[in-house]
Protein backbone atom coordinates (compact mmCIF):
# COMPACT_ATOMS: atom_id res chain seq x y z
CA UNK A 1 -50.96 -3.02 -143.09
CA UNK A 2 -53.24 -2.15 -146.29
CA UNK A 3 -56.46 -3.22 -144.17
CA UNK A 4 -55.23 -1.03 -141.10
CA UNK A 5 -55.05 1.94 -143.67
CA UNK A 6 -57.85 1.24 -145.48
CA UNK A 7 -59.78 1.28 -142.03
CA UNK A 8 -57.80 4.65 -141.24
CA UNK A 9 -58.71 6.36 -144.07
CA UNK A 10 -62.42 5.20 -143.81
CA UNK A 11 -62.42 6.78 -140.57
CA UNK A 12 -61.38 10.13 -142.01
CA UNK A 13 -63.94 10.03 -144.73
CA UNK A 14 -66.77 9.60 -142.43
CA UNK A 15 -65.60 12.37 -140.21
CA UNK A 16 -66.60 14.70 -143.31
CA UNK A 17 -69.67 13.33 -144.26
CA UNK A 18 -72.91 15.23 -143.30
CA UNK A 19 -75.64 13.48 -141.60
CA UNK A 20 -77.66 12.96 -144.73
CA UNK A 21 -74.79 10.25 -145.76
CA UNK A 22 -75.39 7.15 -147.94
CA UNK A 23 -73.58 3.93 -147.00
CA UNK A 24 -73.45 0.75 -148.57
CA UNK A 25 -74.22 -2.26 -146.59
CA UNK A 26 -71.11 -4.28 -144.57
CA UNK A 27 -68.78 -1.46 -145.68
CA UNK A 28 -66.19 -0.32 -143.13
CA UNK A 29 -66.94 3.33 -144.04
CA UNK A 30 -70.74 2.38 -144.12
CA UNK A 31 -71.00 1.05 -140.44
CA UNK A 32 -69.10 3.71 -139.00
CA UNK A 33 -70.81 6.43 -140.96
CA UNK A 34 -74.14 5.10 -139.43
CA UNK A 35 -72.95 5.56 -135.70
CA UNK A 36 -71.48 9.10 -136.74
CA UNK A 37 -74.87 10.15 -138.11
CA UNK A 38 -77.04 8.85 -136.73
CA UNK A 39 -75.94 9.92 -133.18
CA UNK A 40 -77.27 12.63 -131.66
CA UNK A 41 -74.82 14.55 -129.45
CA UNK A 42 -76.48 14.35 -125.49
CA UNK A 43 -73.18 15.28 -123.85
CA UNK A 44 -74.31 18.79 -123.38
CA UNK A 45 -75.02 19.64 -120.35
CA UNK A 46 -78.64 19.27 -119.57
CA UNK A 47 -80.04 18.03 -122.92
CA UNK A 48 -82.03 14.45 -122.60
CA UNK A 49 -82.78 12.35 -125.36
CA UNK A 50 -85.84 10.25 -125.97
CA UNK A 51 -87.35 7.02 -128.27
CA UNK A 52 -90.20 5.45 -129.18
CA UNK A 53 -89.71 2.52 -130.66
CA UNK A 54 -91.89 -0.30 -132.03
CA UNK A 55 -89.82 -3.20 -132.20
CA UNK A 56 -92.29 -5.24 -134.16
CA UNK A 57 -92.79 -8.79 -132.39
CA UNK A 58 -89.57 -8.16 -130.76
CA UNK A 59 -87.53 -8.44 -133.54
CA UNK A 60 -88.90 -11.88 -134.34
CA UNK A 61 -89.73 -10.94 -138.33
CA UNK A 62 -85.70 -10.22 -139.18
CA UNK A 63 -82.83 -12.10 -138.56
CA UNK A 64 -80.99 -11.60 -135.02
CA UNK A 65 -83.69 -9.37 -134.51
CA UNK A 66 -82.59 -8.17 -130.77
CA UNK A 67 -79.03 -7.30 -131.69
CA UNK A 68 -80.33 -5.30 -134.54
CA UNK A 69 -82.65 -3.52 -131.88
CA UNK A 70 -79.86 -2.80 -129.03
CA UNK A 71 -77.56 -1.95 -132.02
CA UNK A 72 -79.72 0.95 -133.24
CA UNK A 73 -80.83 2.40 -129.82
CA UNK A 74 -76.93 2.32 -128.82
CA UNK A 75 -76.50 4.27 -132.36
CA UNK A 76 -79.21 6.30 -131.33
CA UNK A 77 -77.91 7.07 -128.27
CA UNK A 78 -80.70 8.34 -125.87
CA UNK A 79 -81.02 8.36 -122.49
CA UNK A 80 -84.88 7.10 -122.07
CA UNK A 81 -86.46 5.03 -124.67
CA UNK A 82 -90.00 3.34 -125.41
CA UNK A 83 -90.30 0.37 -126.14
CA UNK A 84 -93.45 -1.83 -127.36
CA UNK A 85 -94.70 -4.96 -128.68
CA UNK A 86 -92.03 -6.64 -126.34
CA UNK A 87 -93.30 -10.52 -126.06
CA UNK A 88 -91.97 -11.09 -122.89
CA UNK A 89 -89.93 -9.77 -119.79
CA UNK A 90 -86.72 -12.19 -121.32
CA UNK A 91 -86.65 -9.72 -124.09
CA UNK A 92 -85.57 -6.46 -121.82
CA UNK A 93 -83.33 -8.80 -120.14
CA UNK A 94 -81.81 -9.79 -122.97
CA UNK A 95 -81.58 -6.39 -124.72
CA UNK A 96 -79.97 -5.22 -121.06
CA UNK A 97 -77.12 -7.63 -122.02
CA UNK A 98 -76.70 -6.40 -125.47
CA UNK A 99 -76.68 -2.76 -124.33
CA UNK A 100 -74.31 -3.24 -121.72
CA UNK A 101 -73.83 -2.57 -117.56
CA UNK A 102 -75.17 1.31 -117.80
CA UNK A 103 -78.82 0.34 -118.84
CA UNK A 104 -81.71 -0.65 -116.45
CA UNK A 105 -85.06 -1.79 -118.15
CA UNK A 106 -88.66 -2.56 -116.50
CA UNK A 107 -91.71 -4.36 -118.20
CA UNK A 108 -94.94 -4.58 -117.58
CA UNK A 109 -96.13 -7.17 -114.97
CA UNK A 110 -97.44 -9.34 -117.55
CA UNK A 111 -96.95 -12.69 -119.94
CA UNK A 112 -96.99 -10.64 -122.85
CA UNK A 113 -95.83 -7.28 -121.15
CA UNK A 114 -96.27 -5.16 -124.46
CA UNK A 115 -94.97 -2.07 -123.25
CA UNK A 116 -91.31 -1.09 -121.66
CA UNK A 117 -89.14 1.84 -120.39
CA UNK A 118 -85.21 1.47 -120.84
CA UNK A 119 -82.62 3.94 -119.49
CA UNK A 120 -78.87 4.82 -118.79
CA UNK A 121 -80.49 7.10 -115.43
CA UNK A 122 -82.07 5.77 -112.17
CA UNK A 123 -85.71 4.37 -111.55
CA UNK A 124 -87.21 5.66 -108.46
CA UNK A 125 -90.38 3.99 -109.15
CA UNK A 126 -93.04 2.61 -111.91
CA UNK A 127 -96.19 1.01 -112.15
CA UNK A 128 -98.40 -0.18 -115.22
CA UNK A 129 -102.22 -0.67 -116.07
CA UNK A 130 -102.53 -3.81 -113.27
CA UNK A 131 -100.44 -2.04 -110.73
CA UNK A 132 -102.42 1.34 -111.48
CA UNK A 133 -106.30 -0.96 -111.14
CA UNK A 134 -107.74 -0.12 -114.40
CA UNK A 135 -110.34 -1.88 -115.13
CA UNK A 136 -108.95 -3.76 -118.16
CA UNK A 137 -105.81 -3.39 -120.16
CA UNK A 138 -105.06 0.33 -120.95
CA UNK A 139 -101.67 -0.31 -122.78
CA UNK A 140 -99.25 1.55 -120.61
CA UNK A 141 -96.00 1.68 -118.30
CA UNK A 142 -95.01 4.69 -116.32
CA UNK A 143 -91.84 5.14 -114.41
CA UNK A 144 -90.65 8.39 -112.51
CA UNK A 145 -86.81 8.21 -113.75
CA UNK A 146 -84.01 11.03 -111.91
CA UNK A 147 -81.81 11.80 -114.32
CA UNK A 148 -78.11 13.08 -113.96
CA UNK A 149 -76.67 14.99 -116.65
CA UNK A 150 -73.00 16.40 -116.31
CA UNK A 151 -73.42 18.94 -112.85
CA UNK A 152 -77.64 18.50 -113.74
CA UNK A 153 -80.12 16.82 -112.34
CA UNK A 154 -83.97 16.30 -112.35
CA UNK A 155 -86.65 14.15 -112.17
CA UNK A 156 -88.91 12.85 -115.27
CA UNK A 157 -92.32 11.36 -115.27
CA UNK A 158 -92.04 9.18 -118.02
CA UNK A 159 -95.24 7.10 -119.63
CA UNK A 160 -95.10 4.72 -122.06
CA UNK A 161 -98.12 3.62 -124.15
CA UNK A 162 -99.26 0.88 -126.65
CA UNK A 163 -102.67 1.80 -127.41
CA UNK A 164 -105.13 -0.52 -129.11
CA UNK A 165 -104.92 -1.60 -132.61
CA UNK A 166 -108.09 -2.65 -133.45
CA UNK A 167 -110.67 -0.72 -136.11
CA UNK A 168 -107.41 1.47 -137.90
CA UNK A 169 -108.80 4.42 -138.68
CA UNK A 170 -107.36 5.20 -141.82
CA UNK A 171 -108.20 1.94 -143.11
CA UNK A 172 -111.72 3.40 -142.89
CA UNK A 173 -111.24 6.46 -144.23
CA UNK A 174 -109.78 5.23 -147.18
CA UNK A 175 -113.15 2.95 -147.61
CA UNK A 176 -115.55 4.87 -149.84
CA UNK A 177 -118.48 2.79 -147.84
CA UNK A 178 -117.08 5.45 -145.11
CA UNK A 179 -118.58 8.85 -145.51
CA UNK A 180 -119.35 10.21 -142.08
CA UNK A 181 -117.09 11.32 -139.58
CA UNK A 182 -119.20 9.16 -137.13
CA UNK A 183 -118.01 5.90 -138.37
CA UNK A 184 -114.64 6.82 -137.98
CA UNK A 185 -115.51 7.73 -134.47
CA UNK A 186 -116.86 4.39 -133.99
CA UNK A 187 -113.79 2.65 -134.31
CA UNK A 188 -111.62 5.18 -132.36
CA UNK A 189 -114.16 4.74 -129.48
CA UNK A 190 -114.50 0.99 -129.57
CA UNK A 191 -117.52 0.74 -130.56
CA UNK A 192 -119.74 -2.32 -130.86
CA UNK A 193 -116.82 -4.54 -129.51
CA UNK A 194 -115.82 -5.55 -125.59
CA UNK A 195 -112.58 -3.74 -125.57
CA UNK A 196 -111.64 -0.41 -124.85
CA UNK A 197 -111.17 1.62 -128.39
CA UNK A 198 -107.83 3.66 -128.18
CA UNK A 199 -109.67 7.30 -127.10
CA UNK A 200 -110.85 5.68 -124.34
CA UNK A 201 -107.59 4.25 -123.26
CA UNK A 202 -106.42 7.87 -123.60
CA UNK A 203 -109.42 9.04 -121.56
CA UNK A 204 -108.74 6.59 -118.91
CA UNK A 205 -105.21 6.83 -118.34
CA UNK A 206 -105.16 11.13 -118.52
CA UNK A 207 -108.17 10.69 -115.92
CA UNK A 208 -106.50 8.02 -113.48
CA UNK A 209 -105.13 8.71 -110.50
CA UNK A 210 -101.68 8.74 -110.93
CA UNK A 211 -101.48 10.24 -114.50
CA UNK A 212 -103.45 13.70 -112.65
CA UNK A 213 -101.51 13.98 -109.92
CA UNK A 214 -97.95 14.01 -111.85
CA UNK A 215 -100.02 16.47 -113.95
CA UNK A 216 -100.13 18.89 -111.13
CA UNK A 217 -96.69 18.73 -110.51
CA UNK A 218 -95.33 19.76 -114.05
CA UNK A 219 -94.64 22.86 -113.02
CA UNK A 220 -91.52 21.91 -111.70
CA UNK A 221 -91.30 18.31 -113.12
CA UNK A 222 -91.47 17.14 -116.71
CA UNK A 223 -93.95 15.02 -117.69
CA UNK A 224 -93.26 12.78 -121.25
CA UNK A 225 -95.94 10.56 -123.05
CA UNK A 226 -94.27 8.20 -125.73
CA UNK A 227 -95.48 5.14 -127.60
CA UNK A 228 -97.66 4.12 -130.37
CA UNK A 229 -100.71 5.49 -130.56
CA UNK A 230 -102.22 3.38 -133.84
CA UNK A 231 -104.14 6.48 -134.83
CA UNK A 232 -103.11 9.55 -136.50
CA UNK A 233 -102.93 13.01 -135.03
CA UNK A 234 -105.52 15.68 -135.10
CA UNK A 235 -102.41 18.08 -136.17
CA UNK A 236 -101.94 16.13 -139.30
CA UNK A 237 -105.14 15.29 -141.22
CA UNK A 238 -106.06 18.92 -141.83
CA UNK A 239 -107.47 20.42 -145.20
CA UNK A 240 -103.89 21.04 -146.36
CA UNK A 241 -102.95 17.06 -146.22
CA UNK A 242 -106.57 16.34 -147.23
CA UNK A 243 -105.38 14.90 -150.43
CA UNK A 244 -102.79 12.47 -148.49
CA UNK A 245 -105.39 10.82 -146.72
CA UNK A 246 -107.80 9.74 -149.03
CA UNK A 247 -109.66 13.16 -148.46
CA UNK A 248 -110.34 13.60 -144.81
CA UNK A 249 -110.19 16.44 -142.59
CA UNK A 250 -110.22 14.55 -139.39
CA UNK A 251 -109.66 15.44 -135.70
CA UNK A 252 -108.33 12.29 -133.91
CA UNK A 253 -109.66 11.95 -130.63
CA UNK A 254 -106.46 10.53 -128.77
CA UNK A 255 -104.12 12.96 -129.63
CA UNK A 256 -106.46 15.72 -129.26
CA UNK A 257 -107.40 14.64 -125.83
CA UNK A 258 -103.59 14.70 -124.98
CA UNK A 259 -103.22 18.30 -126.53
CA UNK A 260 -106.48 19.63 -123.95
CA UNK A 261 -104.26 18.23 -121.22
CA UNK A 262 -101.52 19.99 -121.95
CA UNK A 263 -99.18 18.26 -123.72
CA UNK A 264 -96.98 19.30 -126.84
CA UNK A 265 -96.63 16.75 -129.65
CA UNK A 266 -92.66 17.19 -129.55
CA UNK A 267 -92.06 16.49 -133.74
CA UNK A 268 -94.80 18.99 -134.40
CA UNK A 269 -93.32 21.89 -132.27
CA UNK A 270 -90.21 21.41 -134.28
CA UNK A 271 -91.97 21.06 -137.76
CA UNK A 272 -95.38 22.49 -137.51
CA UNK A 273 -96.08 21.85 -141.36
CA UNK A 274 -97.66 18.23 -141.86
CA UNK A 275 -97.45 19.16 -145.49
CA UNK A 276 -93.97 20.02 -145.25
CA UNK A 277 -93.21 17.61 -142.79
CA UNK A 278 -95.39 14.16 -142.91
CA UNK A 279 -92.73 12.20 -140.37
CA UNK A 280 -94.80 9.67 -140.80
CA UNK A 281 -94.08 6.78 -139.04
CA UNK A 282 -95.93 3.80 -140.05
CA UNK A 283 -94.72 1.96 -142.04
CA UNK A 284 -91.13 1.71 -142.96
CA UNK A 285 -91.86 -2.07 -144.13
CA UNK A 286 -95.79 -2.55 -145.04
CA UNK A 287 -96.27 -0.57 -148.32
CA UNK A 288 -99.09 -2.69 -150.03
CA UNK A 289 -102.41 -4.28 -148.11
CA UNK A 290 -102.31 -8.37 -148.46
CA UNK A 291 -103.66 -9.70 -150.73
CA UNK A 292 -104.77 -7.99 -154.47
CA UNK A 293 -101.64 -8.66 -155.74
CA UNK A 294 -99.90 -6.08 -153.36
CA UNK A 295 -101.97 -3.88 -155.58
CA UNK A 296 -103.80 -1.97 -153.02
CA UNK A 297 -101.63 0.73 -151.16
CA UNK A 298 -101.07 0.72 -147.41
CA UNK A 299 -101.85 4.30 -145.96
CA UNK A 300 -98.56 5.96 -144.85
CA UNK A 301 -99.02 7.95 -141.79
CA UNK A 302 -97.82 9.39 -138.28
CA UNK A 303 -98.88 7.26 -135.67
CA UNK A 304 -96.00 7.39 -133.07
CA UNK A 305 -95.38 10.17 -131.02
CA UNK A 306 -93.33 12.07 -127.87
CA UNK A 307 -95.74 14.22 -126.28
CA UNK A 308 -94.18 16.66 -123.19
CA UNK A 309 -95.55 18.80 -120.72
CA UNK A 310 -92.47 20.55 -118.91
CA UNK A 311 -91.59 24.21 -117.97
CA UNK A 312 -88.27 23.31 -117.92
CA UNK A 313 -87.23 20.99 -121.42
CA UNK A 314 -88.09 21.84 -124.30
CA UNK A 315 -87.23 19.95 -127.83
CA UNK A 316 -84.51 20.96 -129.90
CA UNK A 317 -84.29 18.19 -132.31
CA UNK A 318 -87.19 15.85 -133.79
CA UNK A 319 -86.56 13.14 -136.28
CA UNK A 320 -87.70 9.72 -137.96
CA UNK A 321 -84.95 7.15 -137.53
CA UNK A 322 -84.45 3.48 -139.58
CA UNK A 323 -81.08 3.43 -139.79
CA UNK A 324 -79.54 4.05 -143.08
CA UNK A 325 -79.49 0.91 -145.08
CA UNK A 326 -81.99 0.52 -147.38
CA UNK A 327 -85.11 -1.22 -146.55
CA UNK A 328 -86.85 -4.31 -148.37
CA UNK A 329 -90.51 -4.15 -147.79
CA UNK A 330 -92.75 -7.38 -146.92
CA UNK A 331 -92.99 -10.13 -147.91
CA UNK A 332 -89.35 -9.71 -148.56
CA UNK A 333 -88.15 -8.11 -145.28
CA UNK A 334 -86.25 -10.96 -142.80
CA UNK A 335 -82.74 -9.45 -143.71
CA UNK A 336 -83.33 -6.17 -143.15
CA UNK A 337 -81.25 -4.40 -140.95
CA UNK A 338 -84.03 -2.36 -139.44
CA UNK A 339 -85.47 -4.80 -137.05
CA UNK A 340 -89.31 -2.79 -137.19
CA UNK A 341 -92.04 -2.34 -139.42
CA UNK A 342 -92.45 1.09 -137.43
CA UNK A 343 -90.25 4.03 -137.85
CA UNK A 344 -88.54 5.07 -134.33
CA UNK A 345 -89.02 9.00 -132.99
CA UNK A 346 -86.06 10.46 -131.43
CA UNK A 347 -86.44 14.03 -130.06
CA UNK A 348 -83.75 15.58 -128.15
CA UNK A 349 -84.59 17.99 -125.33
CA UNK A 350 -82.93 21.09 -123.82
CA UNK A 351 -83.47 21.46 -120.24
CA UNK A 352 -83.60 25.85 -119.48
């Protein structure tokens, strides 16, 4: 009888915390005051709710990595979500069982698919990189997803996108041999190396086929880009931030080829400050480079993004998530409860 009133009253405590709550880790109070805020309400009629989500090797570097994974998008609660560095097509499956008989999941049609969409709505159709005839691996997924909310519903273009990693660029701006603006181009472009560099994956995918014509038909359909980019965003590395990024004023050509299409970087709309707001993303676990004695810093920045282009949703609420236990760093990360080494994006959107 004590336990079943201690659980009672933990119950009532959480119902008047704020969202900015503190919890200790394995506490009754603590667990249930991490699915009441960390929630966002998407019971309203009309409003979707989107993630990106990194989920780092497929939540291979913490233990019971996948539960930890379904456990925080079901906290999360959206209705579309993002998903990369997924190893292989059992992981979706597997994360489908975890999240229970309302989800459907698609992968790209690879061995090491990368990139995946998850949702609690209806696939109409989807394709990836192979199915779309790039020439070599762009690092995406698309799927065109109906969506029923309450007495609403409409149709969303949805793409999701793991661009390449290769050449970081703020690795290389924080590398005092680097003092042109060319060199950093170099890398974002792929330079001197067989792959594509990750602005030209963003100029081939906005220029294919498929990705123009749902362009064209965002007047009356939404159109969202998610992933992770693994570049920063032209919006961010302006002369105000200058002195958070080793003193660069930098316009990064991925993002920036994403704004002249038309697209809205979703967290920015909401907090158009970079100074103010950083939400940087990468990385919740890496704060020190190897080796050095974990002397040498790891840049901190915003490399994962929900981009829209829509005349009919538009965002509401933009935030960082990682849960709300605290979070070891590497080397000493396995029992984390945040499965990633990313923080997720979670932007809620109104539909007029």
């Amino acid at each position: 009888m004590k336990n079943l009133c201690t659980v009672i009253l933990s119950i009532l405590i959480v119902q008047q915390l704020p969202c900015k709550c503190a919890t200790s880790r394995g506490s009754i109070a603590g667990e249930a005051a991490m699915l009441k805020c960390s929630k966002i309400n998407t019971a309203e009629d009309g409003n979707i709710t989107v993630l990106t989500f990194n989920i780092w090797n497929s939540g291979m570097n913490v233990e019971n990595g996948l539960m930890k994974i379904a456990k925080h998008i079901l906290y999360t609660n959206p209705d579309i979500v993002a998903l990369q560095e997924v190893m292989s097509n059992s992981v979706v499956e597997s994360l489908i069982r975890h999240l229970g008989p309302d989800w459907t999941a698609i992968a790209a049609n690879s061995s090491y698919p990368d990139v995946g969409i998850l949702t609690r709505h209806e696939f109409l159709t989807y394709s990836d990189w192979i199915g779309d005839g790039m020439p070599e691996k762009t690092g995406h997924i698309w799927a065109r997803i109906k969506v029923q909310k309450l007495n609403k519903q409409f149709i969303i273009n949805f793409w999701n996108l793991h661009l390449d990693w290769h050449d970081y660029g703020p690795y290389a701006a924080c590398n005092k041999l680097v003092t042109n603006k060319s060199q950093l181009d170099a890398g974002e472009y792929g330079q001197g190396r067989a792959s594509l560099g990750r602005a030209q994956q963003a100029y081939f995918i906005i220029n294919s086929d498929k990705f123009q014509q749902q362009v064209s038909e965002c007047e009356n359909v939404t159109m969202i880009v998610a992933g992770d980019f693994n570049c920063p965003s032209h919006l961010d590395w302006i002369d105000s931030t200058r002195d958070k990024h080793c003193d660069w004023v930098y316009a990064w050509p991925t993002t920036q080829l994403f704004h002249k299409a038309g697209f809205h970087d979703a967290f920015r709309v909401i907090y158009p400050d970079p100074k103010k707001n950083p939400g940087n993303t990468w990385s919740s676990a890496k704060k020190s480079q190897d080796g050095w004695g974990n002397t040498i810093k790891e840049p901190q920045d915003r490399i994962d993004f929900i981009l829209y282009k829509s005349n009919t949703l538009h965002p509401i609420i933009a935030k960082t998530y990682v849960g709300l236990h605290s979070i070891t760093p590497e080397p000493h990360h396995y029992l984390n409860d945040w499965p990633s080494d990313h923080r997720s994006v979670l932007v809620q959107f109104k539909h007029k």
